[in-house]
Protein backbone atom coordinates (compact mmCIF):
# COMPACT_ATOMS: atom_id res chain seq x y z
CA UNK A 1 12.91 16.75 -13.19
CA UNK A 2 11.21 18.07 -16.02
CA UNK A 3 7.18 19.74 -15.35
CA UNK A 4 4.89 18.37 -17.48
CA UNK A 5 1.93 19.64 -18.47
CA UNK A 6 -1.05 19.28 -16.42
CA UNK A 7 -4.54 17.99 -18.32
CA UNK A 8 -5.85 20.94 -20.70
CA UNK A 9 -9.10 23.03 -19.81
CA UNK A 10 -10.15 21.30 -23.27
CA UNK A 11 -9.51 17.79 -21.79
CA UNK A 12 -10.82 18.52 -18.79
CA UNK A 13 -14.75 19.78 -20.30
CA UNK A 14 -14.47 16.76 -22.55
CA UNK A 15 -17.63 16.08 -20.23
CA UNK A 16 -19.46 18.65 -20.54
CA UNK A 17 -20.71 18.91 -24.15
CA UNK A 18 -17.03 21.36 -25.02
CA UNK A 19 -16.70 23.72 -22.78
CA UNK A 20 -15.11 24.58 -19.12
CA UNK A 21 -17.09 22.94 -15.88
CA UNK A 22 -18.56 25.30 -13.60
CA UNK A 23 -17.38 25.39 -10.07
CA UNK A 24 -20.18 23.52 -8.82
CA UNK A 25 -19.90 21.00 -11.82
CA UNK A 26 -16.40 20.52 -10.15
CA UNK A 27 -16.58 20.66 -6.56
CA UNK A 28 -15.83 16.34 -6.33
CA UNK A 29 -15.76 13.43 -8.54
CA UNK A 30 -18.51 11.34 -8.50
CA UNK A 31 -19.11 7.79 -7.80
CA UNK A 32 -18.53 6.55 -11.02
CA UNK A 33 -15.47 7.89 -11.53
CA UNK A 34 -14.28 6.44 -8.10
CA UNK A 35 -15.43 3.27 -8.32
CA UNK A 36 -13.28 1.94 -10.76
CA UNK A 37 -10.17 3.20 -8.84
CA UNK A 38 -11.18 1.96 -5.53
CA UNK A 39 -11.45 -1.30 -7.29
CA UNK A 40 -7.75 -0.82 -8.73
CA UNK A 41 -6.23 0.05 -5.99
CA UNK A 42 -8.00 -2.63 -3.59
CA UNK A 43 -6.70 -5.53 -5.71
CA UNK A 44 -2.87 -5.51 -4.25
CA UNK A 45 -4.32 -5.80 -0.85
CA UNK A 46 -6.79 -8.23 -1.14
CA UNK A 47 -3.98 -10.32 -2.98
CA UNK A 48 -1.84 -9.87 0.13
CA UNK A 49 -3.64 -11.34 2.16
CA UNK A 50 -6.29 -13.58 0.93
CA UNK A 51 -3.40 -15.99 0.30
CA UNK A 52 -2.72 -16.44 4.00
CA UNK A 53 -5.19 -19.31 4.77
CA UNK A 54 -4.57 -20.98 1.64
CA UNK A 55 -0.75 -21.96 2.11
CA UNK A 56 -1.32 -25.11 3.92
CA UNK A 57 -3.53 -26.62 0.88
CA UNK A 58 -1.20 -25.52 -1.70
CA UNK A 59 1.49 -27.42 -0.20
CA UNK A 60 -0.29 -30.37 0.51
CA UNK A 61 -1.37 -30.29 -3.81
CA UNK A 62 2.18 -29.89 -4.62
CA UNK A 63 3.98 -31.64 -1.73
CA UNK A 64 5.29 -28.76 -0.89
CA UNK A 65 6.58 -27.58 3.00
CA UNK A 66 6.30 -23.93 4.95
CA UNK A 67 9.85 -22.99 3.50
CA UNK A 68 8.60 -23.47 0.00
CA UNK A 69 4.99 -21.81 -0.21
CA UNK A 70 5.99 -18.76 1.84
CA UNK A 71 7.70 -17.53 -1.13
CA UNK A 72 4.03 -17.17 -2.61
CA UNK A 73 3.62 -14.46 -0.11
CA UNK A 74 7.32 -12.99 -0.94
CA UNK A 75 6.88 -13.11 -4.44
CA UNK A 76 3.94 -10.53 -4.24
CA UNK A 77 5.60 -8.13 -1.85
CA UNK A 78 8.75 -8.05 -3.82
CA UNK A 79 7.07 -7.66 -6.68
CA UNK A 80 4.62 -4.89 -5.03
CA UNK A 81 7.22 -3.26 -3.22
CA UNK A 82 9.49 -2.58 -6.72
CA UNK A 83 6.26 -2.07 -9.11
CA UNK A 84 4.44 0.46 -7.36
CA UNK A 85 7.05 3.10 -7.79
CA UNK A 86 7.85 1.66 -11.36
CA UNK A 87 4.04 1.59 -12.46
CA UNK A 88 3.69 4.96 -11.20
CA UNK A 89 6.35 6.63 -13.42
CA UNK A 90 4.84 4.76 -16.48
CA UNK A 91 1.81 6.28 -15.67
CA UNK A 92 3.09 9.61 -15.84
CA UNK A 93 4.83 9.53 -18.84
CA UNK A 94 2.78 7.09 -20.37
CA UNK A 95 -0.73 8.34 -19.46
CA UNK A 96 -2.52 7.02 -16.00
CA UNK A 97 -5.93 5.30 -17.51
CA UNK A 98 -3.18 3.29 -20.48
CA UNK A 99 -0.95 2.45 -17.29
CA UNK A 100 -4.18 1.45 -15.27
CA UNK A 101 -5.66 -0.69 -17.67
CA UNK A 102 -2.11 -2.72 -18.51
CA UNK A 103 -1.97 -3.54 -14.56
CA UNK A 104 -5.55 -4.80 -14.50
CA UNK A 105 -4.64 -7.32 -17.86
CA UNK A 106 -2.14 -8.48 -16.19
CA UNK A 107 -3.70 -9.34 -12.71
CA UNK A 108 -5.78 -11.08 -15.11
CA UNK A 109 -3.17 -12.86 -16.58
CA UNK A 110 -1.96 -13.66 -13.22
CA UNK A 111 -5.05 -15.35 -12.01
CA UNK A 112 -5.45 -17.13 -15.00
CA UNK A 113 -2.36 -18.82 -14.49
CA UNK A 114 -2.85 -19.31 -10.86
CA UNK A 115 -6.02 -21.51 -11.48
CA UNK A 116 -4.85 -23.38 -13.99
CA UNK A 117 -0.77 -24.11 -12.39
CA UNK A 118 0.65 -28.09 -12.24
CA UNK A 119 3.11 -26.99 -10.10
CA UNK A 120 4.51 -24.54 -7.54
CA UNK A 121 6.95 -22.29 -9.61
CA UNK A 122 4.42 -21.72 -12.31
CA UNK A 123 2.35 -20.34 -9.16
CA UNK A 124 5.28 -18.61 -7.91
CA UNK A 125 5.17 -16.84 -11.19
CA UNK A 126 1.62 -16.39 -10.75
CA UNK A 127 2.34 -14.31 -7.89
CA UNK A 128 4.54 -12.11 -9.78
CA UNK A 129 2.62 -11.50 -12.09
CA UNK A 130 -0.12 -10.50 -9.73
CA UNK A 131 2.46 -8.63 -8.15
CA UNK A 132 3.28 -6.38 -11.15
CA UNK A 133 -0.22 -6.07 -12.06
CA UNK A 134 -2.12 -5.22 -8.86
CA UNK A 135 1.13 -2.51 -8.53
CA UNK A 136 -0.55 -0.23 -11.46
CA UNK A 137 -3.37 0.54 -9.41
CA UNK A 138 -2.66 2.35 -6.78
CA UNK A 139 0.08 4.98 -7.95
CA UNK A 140 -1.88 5.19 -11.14
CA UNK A 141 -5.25 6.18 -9.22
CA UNK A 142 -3.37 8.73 -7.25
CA UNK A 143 -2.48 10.26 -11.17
CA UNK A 144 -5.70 9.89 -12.36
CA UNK A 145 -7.03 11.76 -9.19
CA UNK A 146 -4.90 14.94 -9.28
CA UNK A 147 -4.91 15.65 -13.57
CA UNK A 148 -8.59 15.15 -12.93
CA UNK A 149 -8.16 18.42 -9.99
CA UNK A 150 -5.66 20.25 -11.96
CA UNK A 151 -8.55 22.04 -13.85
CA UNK A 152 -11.17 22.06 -11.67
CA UNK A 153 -11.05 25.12 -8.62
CA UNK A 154 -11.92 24.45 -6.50
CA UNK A 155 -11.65 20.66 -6.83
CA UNK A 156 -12.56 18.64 -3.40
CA UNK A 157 -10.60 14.88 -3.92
CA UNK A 158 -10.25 14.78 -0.15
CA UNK A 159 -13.55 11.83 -0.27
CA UNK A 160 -11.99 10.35 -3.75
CA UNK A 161 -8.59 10.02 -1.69
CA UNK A 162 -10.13 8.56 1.64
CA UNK A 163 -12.26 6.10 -0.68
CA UNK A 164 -9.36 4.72 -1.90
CA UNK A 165 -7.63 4.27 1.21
CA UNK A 166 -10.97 2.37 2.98
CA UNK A 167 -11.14 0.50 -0.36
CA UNK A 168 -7.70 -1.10 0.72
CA UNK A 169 -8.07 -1.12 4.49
CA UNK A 170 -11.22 -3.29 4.38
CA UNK A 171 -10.66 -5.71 1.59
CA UNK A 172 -7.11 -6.22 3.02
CA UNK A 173 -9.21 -7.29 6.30
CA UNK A 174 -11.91 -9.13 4.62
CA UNK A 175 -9.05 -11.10 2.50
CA UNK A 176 -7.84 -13.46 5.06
CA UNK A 177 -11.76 -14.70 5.73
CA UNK A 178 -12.58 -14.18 2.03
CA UNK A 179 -9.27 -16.98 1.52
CA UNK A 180 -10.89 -18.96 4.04
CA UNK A 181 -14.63 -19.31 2.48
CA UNK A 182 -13.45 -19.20 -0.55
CA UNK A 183 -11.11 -22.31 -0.54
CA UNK A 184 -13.43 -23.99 1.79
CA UNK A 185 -15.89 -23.98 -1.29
CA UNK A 186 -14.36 -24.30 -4.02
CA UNK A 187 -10.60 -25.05 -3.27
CA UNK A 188 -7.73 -23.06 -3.18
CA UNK A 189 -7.74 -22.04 -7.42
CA UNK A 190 -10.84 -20.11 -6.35
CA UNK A 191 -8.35 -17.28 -4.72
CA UNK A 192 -6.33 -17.03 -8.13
CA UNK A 193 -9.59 -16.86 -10.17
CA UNK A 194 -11.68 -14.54 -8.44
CA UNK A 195 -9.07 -12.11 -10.26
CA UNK A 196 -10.19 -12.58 -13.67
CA UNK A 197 -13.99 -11.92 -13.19
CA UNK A 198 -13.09 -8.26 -10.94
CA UNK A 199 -10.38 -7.67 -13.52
CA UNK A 200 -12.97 -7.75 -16.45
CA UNK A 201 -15.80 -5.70 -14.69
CA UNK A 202 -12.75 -2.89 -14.01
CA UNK A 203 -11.77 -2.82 -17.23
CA UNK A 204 -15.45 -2.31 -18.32
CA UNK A 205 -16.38 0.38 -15.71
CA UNK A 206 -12.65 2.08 -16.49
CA UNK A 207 -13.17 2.55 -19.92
CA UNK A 208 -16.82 3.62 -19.51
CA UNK A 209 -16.17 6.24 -16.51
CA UNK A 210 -11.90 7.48 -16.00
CA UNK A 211 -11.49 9.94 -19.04
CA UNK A 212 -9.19 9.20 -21.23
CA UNK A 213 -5.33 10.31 -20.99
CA UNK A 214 -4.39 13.00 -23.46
CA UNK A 215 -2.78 13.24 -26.35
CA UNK A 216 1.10 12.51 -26.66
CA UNK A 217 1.88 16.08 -27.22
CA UNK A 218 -0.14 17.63 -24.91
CA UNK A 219 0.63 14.98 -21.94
CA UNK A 220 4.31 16.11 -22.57
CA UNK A 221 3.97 19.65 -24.21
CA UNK A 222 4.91 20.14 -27.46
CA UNK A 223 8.25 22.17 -26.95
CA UNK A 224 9.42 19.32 -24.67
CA UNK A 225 11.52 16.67 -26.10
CA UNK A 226 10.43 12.99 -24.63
CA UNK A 227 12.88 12.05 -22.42
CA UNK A 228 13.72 8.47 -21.96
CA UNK A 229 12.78 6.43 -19.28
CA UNK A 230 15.56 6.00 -16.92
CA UNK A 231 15.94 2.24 -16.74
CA UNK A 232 19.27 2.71 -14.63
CA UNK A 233 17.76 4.03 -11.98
CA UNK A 234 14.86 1.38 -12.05
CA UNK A 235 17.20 -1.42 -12.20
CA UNK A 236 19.19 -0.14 -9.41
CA UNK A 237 15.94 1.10 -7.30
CA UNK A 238 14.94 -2.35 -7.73
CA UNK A 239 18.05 -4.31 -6.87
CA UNK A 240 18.10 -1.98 -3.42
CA UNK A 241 14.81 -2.69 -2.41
CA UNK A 242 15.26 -6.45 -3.27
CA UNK A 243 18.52 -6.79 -1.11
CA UNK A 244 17.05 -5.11 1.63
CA UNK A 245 13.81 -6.64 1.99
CA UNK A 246 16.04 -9.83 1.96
CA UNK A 247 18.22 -9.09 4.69
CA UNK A 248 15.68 -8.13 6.99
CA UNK A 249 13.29 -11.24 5.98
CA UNK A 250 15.59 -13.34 7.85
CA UNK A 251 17.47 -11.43 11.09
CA UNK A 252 18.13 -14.20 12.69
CA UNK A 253 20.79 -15.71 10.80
CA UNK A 254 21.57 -12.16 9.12
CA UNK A 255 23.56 -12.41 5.94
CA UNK A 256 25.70 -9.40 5.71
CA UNK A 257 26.65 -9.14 2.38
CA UNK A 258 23.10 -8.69 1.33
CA UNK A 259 23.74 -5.78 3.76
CA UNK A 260 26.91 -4.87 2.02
CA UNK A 261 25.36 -5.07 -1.88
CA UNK A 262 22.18 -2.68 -0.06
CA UNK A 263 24.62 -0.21 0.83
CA UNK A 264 27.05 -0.09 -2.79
CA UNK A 265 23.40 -0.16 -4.44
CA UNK A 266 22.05 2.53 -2.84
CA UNK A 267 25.04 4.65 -2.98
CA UNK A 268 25.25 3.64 -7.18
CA UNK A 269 21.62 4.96 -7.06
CA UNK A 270 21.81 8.09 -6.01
CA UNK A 271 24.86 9.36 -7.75
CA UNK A 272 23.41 7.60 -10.67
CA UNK A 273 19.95 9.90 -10.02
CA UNK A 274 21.42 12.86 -9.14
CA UNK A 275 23.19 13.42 -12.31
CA UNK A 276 20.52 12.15 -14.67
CA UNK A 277 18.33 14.57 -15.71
CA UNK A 278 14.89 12.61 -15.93
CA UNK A 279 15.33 10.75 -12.89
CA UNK A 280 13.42 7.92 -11.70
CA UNK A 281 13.93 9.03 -7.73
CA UNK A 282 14.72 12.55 -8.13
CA UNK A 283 16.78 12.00 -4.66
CA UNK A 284 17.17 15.71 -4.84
CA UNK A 285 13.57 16.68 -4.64
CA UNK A 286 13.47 14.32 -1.58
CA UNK A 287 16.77 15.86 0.07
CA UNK A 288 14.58 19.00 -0.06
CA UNK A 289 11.27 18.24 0.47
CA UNK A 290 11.95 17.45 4.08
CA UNK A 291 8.27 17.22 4.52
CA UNK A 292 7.57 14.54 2.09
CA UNK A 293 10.44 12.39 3.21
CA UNK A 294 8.67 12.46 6.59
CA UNK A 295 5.47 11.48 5.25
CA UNK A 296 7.45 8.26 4.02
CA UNK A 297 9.32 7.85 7.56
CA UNK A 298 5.43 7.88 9.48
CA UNK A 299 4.04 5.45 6.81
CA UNK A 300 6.80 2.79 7.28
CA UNK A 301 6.49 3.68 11.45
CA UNK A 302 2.75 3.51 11.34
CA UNK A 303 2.24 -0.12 9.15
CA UNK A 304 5.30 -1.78 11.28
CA UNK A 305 2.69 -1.13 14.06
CA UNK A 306 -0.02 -2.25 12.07
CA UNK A 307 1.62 -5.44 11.30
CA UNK A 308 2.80 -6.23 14.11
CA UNK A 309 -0.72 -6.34 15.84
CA UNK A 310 -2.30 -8.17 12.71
CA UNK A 311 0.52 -11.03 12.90
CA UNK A 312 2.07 -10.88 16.30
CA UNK A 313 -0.89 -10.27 18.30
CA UNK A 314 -3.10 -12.95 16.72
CA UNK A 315 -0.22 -15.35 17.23
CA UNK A 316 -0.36 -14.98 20.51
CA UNK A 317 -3.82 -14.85 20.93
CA UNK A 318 -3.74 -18.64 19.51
CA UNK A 319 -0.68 -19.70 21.15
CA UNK A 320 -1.10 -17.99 24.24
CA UNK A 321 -4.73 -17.82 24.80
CA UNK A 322 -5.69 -20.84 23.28
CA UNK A 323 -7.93 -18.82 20.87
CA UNK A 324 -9.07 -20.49 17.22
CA UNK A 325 -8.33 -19.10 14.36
CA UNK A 326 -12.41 -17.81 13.40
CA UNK A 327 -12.15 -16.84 17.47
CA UNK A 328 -9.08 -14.87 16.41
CA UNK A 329 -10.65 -13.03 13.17
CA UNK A 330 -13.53 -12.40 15.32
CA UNK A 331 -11.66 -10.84 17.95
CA UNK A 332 -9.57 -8.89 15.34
CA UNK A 333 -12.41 -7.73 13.40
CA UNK A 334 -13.91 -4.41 15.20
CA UNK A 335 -10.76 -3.13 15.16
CA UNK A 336 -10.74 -3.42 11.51
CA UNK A 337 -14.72 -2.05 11.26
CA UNK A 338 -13.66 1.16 13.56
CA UNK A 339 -10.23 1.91 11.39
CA UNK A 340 -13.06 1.81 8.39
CA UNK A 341 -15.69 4.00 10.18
CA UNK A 342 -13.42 6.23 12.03
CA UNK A 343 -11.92 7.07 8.66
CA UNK A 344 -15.10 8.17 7.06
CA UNK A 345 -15.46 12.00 8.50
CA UNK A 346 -11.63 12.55 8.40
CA UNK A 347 -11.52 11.71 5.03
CA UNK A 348 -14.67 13.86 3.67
CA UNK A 349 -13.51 16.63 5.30
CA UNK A 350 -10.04 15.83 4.60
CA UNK A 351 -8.94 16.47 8.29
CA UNK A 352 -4.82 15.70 7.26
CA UNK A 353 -3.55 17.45 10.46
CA UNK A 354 -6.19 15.95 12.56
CA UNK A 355 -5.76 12.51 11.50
CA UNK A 356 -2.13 12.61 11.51
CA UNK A 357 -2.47 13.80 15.49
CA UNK A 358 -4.78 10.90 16.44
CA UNK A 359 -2.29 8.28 15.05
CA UNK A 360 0.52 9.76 16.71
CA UNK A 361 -1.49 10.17 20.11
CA UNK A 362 -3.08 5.88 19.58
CA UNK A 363 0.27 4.90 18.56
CA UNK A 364 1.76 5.44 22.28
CA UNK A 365 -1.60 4.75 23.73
CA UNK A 366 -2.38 0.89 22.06
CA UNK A 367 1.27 -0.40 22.87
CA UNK A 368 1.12 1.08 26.66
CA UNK A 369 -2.39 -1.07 26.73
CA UNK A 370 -0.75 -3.69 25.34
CA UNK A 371 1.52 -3.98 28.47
CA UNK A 372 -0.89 -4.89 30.26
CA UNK A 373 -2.08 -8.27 28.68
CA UNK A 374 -1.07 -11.39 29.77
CA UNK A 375 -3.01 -14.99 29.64
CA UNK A 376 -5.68 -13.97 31.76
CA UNK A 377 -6.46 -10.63 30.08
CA UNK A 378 -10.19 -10.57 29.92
CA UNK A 379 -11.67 -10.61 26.20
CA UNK A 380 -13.38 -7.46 26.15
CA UNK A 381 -9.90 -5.66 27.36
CA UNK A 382 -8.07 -7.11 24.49
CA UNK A 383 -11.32 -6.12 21.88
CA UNK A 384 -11.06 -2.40 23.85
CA UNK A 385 -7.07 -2.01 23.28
CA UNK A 386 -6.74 -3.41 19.67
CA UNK A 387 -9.01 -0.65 19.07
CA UNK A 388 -6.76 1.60 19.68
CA UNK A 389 -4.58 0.16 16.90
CA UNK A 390 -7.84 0.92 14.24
CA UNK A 391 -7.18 4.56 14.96
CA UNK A 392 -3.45 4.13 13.56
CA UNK A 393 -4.72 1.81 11.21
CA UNK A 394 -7.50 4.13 10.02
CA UNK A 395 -6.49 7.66 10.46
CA UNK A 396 -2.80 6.78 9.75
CA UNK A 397 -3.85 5.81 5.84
CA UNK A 398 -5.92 9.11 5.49
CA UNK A 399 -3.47 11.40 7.24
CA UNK A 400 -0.48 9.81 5.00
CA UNK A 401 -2.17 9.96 1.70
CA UNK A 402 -3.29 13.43 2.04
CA UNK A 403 -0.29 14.24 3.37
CA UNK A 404 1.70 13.27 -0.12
CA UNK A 405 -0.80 14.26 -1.90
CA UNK A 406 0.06 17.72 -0.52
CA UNK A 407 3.17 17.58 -1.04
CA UNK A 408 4.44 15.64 -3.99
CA UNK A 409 5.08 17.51 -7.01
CA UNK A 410 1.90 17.09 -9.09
CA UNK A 411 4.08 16.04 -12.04
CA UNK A 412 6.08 12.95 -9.61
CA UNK A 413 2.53 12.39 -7.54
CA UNK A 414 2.73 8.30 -9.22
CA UNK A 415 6.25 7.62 -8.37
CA UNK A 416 5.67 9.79 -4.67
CA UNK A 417 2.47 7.36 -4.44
CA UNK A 418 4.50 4.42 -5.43
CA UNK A 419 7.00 5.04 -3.07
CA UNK A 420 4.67 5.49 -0.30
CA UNK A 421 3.47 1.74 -0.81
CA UNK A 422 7.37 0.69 -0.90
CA UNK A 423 7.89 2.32 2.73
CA UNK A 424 4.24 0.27 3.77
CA UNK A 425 6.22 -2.97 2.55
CA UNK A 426 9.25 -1.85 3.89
CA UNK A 427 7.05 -1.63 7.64
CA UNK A 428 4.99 -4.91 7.00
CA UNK A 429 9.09 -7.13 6.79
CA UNK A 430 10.54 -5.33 9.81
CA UNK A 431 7.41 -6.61 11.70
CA UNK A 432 7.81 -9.86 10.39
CA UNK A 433 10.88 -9.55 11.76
CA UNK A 434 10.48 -8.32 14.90
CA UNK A 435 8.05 -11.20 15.48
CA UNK A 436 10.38 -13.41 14.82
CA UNK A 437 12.93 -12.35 17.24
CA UNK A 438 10.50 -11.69 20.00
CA UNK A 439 8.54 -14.72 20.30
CA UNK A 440 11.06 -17.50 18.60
CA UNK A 441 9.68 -21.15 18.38
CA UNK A 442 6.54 -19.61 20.36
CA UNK A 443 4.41 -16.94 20.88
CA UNK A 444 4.27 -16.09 25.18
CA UNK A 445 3.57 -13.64 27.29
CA UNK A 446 7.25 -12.36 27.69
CA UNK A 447 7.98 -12.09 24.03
CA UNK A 448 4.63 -10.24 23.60
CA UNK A 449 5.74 -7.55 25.93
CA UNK A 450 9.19 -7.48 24.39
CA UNK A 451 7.35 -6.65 20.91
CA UNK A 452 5.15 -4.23 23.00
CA UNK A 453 8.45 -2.11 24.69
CA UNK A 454 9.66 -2.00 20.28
CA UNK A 455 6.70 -0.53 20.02
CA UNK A 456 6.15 2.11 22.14
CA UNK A 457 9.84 3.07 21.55
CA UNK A 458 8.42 3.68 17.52
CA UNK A 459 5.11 5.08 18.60
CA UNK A 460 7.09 7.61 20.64
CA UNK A 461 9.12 8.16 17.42
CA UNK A 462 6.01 9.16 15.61
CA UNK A 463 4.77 11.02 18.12
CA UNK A 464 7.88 13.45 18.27
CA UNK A 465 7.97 13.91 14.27
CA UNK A 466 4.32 14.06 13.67
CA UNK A 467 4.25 17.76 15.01
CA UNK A 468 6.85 19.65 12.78
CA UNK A 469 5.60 17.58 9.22
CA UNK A 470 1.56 18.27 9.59
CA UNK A 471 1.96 22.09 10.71
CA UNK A 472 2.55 23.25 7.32
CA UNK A 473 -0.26 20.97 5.88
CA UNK A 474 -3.62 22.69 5.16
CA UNK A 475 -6.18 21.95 7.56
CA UNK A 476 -8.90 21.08 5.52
């Protein structure tokens, strides 16, 4: 993998009337130059999920059943899953704030053609779109974020990076009642269109605040050659990811030659990447960063727990325990408030090991709790032991991020970013999964515990890798 150059000195005290910020000058970015990320990077999430509670109306407009309108939540994770990797290469060679804007067009393209759809494949495509779009801001962000450090010592992003991870953790938790109130008002359009008003102020506040990208020659040097953008190793990245997230959407009647093309695709991949010299996945950076493939392991570990609470647990909380849906998000909803708050002082003092520690440690503790329920469980023990699960919800976004940002290569940190999202979708269909095979045509006690033994079996995982990848991560 070829180093690029890092943003100029020059660049850098664009700023500050031509010449080089003082330390103090640089010590963190400021609000305005985070707000406009944390926007970016919270519109994939809030996309996820603000669909949820709109699925049933959308079928009944286009006559459409469960088997049809679920692909509206595939399309997006597909789409997210191969984009965020993809959008943050593009960034990189491209520039970050170019790549940035694009995405945000086309989420507003997206939502455009979500409000105004006669039928379900042009929503479908909606999706996509949305999918492709909301993918630039994320691994773009993370780019943005580290050129902006690369001149500034000493540079403090640790509250920058922990913004942006809140910024996803609570509007992925307000999207499912935001859906809700939204559609209730309005109608389910309202969920597509709410894109195009956030996409316009973002592209207002990103052009007024994120500095611009440099110049061709400096972004690549001068004495570099441009290398070409390796569209093998996309295409074959993204048929991988595709087969695989395929094959395990559906484990109950597994088809095995989707398991079959994963395998010939991923082996086509990496002696494709290991011999090209601008690689997409530079597989051999990952073969020796031992550390960073971790991080990726303990990301996909720590959102199949997340998910399996946020969808498993709440089915059987309405199943089970009779519970309604707005008694559900209610009972749900401190442990999304403490993942936000709890995150707050680990991220501004950009406690990595700490955090990483704390997830490990919840992630045994929640699912032994979670033994314990049963149909008679009193509420305020099921409120207490979900939030457990905020800690690894919380701490396990902070402690990740600042993990890769650690230890990606500052000229792969989109495509490491990317990837990092990949490994969260990867996590959120092997709960989906799991789900499926525990509880079957319904959600009971038995096949709640049977989810619960899956996941103290992973939590135990996480706690015996945790160790050995955050003792050579800096402290603070």
């Amino acid at each position: 993998m070829k180093i690029r150059k890092t943003p100029s000195a020059r660049h850098a005290a664009g700023k500050t009337g031509g010449r080089p910020p003082e330390p103090h000058e640089a010590a963190a970015p400021g609000w305005r130059f985070t707000l406009p990320l944390m926007l970016g990077s919270s519109l994939n999430p809030i996309n996820s999920s603000i669909i949820a509670t709109t699925l049933i109306a959308i079928g009944h407009t286009f006559h459409a059943g469960a088997a049809s309108t679920i692909w509206l939540v595939s399309a997006l994770y597909l789409a997210s899953a191969i984009g965020q990797p993809t959008m943050g290469r593009l960034a990189e060679r491209l520039g970050p704030r170019r790549v940035f804007v694009a995405g945000l067009t086309l989420v507003g393209v997206g939502g455009a053609l979500g409000t105004v759809a006669t039928n379900l494949p042009t929503l479908v495509a909606a999706r996509v779109i949305l999918g492709v779009g909301t993918s630039a801001g994320y691994p773009t962000a993370m780019v943005i974020v580290r050129r902006w450090a690369a001149d500034r010592e000493p540079a403090r992003t640790g509250g920058t990076l922990g913004a942006l991870a809140i910024a996803a953790q609570v509007t992925s938790a307000l999207g499912l009642p935001l859906g809700g109130l939204l559609a209730a008002a309005a109608g389910w359009r309202i969920t597509f269109f709410i894109n195009v008003p956030l996409v316009l102020i973002g592209v207002l506040m990103t052009f007024a605040w994120v500095p611009r990208d440099l110049p061709r020659a400096e972004r690549t040097g001068e004495s570099v050659p441009q290398a070409r953008l390796d569209l093998p190793g996309i295409v074959l990245f993204s048929g991988t990811i595709a087969s695989l997230l395929f094959f395990l959407n559906d484990l109950h009647h597994p088809r095995w030659w989707l398991c079959a093309l994963v395998v010939v695709l991923l082996v086509a991949l990496v002696l494709w990447e290991r011999r090209t010299d601008d690689p997409f996945v530079d597989v051999r950076m990952l073969s020796r960063n031992k550390p960073l493939s971790a991080t990726y392991l303990r990301v996909c570990l720590t959102f199949l727990l997340n998910y399996c609470i946020l969808y498993g647990l709440t089915q059987w909380l309405q199943e089970t325990r009779g519970l309604s849906a707005i008694g559900v998000g209610l009972l749900i909803l401190p442990m999304s408030v403490f993942a936000a708050l709890i995150s707050l002082p680990f991220a501004r003092r950009n406690l990595v090991r700490s955090a990483l520690y704390c997830t490990a440690a919840a992630a045994v503790i929640g699912p032994a709790g979670l033994l314990l329920f049963t149909s008679t469980t009193p509420i305020w023990v099921l409120v207490l032991i979900t939030m457990v699960f905020g800690v690894v919800s919380g701490l396990g976004v902070i402690g990740n991020q600042a993990a890769l940002y650690q230890q990606a290569p500052a000229e792969a940190v989109g495509v490491a970013a990317g990837l990092m999202r990949t490994f969260t979708y990867l996590g959120a269909v092997l709960s989906s999964s799991l789900i499926s095979l525990s509880f079957g045509d319904r959600a009971t006690d038995s096949g709640l515990h049977t989810i619960t033994l899956a996941l103290l079996g992973l939590g135990a995982v996480l706690l015996a890798i945790t160790p050995s990848g955050a003792r050579k991560l800096k402290a603070s």
